[in-house]
N, C-alpha and C. Protein backbone atom coordinates (compact mmCIF):
# COMPACT_ATOMS: atom_id res chain seq x y z
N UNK A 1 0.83 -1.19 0.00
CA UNK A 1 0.00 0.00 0.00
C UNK A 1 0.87 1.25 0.00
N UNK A 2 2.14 1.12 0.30
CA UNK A 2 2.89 2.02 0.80
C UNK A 2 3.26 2.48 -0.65
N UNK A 3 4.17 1.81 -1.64
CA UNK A 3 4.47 2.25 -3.04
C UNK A 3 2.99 2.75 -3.30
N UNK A 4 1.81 2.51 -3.32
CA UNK A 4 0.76 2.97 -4.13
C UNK A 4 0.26 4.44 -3.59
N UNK A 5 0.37 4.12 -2.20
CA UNK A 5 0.23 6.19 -1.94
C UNK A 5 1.70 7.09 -2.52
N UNK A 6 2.70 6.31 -2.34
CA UNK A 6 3.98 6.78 -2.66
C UNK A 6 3.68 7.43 -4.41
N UNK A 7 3.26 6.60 -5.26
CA UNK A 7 2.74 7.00 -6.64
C UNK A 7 1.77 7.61 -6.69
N UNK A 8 0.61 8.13 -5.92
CA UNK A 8 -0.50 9.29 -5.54
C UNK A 8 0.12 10.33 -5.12
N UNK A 9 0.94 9.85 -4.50
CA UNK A 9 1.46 11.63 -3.68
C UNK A 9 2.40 12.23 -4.90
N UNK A 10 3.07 11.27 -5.40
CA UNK A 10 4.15 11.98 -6.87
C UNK A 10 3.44 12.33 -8.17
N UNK A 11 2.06 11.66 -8.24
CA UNK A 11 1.21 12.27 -9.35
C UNK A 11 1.07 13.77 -9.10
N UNK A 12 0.25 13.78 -7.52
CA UNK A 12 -0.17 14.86 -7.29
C UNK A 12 0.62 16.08 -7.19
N UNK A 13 1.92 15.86 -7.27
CA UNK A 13 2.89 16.63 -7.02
C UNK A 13 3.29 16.79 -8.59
N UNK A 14 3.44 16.10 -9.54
CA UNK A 14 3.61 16.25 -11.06
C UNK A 14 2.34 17.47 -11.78
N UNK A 15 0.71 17.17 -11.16
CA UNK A 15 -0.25 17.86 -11.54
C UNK A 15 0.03 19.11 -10.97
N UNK A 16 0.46 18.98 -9.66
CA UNK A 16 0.51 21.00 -9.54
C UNK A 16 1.93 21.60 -9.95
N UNK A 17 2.56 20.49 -10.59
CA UNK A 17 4.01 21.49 -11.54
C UNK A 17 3.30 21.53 -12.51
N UNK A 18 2.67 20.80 -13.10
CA UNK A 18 2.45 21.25 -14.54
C UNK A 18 0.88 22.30 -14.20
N UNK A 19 0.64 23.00 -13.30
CA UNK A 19 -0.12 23.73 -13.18
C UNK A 19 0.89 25.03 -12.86
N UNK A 20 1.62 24.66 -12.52
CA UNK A 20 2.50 26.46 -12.05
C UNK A 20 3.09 26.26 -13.72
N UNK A 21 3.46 25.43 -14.40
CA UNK A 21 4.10 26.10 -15.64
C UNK A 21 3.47 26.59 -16.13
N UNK A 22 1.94 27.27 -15.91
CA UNK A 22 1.11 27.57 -16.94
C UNK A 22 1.23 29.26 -16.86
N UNK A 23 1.84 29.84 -15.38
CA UNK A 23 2.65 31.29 -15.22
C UNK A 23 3.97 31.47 -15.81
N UNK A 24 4.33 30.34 -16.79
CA UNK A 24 5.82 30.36 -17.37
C UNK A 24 5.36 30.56 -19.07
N UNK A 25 5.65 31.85 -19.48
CA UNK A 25 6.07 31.57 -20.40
C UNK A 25 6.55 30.39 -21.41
N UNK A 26 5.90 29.78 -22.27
CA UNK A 26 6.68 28.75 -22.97
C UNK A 26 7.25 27.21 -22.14
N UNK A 27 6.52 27.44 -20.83
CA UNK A 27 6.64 26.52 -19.91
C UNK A 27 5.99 25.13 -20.65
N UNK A 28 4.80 25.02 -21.45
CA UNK A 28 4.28 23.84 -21.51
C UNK A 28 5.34 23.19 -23.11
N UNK A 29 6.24 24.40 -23.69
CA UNK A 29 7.08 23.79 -24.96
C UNK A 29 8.47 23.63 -24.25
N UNK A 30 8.41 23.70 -23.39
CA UNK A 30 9.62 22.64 -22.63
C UNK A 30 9.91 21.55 -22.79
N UNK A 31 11.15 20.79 -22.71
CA UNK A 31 10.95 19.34 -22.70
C UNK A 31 10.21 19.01 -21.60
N UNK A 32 10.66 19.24 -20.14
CA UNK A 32 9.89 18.89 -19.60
C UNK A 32 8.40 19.06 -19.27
N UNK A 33 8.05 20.30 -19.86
CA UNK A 33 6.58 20.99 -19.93
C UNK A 33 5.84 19.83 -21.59
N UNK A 34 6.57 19.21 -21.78
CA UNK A 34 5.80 18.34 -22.42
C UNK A 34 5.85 17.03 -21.95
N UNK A 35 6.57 16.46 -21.40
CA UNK A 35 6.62 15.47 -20.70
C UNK A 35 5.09 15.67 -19.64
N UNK A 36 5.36 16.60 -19.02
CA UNK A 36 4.37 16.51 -18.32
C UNK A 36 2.90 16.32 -18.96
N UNK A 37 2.60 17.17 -19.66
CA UNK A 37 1.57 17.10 -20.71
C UNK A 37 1.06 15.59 -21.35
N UNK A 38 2.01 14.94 -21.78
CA UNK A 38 1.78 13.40 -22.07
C UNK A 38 1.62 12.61 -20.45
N UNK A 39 2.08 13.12 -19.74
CA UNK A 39 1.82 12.30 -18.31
C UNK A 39 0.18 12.93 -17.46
N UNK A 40 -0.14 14.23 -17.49
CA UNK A 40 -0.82 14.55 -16.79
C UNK A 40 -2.23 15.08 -17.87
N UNK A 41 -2.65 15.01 -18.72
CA UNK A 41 -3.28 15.22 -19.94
C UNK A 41 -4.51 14.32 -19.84
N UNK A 42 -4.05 13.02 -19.87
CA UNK A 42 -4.85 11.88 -20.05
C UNK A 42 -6.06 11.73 -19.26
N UNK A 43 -5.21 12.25 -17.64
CA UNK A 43 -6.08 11.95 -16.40
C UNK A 43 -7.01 13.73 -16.43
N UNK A 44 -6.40 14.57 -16.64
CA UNK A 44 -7.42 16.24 -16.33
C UNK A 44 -8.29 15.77 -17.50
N UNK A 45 -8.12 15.54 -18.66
CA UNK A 45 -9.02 15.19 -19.61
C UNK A 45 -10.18 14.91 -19.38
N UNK A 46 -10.21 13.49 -17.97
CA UNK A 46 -11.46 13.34 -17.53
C UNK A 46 -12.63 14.38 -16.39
N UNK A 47 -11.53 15.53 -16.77
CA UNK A 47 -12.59 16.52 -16.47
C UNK A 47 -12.88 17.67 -17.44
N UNK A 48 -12.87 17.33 -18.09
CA UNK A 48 -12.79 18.73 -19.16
C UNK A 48 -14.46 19.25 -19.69
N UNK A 49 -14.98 17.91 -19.25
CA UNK A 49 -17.04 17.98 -19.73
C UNK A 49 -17.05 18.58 -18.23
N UNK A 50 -17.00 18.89 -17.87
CA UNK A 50 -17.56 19.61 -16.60
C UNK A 50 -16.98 21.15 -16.49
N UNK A 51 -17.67 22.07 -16.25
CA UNK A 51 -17.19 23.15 -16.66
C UNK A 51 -16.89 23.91 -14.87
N UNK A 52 -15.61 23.81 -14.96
CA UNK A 52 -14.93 24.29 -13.75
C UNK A 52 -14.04 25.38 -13.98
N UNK A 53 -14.28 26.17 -14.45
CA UNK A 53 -14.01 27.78 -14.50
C UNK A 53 -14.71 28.38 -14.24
N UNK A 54 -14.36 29.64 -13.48
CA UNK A 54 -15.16 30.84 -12.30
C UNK A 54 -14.31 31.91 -12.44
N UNK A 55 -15.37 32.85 -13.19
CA UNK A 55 -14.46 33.55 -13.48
C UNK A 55 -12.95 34.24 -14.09
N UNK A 56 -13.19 33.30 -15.52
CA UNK A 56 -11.56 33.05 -15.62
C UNK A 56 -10.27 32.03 -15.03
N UNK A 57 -11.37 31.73 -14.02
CA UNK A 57 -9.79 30.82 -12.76
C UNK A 57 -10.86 30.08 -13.31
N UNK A 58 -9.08 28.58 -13.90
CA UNK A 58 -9.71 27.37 -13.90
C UNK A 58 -9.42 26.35 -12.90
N UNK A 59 -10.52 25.83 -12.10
CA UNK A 59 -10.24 24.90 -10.78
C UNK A 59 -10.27 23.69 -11.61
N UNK A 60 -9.27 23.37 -12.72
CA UNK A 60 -9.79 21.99 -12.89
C UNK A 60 -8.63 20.84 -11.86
N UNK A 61 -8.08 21.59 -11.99
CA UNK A 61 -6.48 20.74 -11.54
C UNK A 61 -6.97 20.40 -10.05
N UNK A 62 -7.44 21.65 -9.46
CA UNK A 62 -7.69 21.18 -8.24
C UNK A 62 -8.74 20.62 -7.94
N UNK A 63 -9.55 20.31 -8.55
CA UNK A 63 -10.69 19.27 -8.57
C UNK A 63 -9.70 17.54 -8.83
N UNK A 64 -9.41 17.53 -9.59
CA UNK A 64 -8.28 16.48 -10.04
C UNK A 64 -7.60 16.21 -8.74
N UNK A 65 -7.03 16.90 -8.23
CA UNK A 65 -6.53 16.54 -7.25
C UNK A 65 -7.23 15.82 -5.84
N UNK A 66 -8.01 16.55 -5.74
CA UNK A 66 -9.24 16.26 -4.18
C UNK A 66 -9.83 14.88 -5.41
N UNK A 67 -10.00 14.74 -6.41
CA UNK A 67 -10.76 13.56 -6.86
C UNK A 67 -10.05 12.62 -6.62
N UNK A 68 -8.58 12.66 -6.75
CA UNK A 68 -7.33 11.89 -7.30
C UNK A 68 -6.99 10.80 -5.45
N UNK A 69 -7.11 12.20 -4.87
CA UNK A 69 -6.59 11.92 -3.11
C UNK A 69 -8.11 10.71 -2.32
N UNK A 70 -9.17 11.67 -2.78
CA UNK A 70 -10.08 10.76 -2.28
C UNK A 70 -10.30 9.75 -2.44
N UNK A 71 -9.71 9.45 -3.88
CA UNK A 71 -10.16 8.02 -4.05
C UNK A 71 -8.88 7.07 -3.94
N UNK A 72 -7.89 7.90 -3.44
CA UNK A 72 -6.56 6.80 -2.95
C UNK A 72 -7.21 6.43 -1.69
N UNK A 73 -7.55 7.50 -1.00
CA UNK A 73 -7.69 7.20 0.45
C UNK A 73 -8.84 6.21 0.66
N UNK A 74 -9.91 6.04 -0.54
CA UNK A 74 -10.75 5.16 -0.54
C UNK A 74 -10.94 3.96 -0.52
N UNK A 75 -9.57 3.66 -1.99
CA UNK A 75 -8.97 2.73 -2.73
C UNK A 75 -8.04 1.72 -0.63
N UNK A 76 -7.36 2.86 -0.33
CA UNK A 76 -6.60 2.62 0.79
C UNK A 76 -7.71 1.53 1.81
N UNK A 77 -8.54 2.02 2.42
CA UNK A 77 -9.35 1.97 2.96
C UNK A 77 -10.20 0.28 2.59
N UNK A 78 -10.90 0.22 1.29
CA UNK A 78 -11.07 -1.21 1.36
C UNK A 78 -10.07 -2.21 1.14
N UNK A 79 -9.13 -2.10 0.25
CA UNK A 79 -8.09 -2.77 0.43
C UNK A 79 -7.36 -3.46 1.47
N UNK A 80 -7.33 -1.96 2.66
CA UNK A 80 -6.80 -2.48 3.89
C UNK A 80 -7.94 -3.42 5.15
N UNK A 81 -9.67 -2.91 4.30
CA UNK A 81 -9.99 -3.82 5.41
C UNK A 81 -10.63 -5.35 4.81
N UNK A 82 -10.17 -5.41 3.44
CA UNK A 82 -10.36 -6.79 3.34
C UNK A 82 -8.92 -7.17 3.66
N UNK A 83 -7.89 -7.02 3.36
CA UNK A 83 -6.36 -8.04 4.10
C UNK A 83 -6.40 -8.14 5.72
N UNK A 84 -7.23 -7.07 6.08
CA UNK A 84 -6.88 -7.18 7.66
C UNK A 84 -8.03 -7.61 8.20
């Protein structure tokens, strides 16, 4: 269980870099600003039908995220009480 939050917590930490490159200039034609893009793309995608902009600010990332956490901690949760 431990590697699998270990890979939740480094997603979530990949989704809010590739959310601050978006105050960078030319941040997303980076190598790494595309890397990220092929890594973190796939999963915001599945929010893109839902319209989470207010005002200009887009909360999608951070919806992604609280979606992403809850359902580790969920995922965590039956997992651990069927082995135990």
């Amino acid at each position: 269980m431990k590697l699998f939050n270990d890979a939740v917590y480094l997603y979530t930490i990949l989704l809010v870099i590739y959310a601050l490159l978006s105050w960078f200039p030319g941040g997303y034609q980076s190598t790494f600003g595309r890397f990220l893009s092929k890594v973190c793309e796939p999963y915001l995608s599945l929010f893109d039908r839902v319209n989470l902009s207010i005002g200009g600010i887009d909360f999608t990332i951070a919806v992604a995220v609280i979606v992403l956490q809850l359902a580790s901690q969920g995922l965590t949760v039956i997992v651990t009480s069927i082995l135990f």
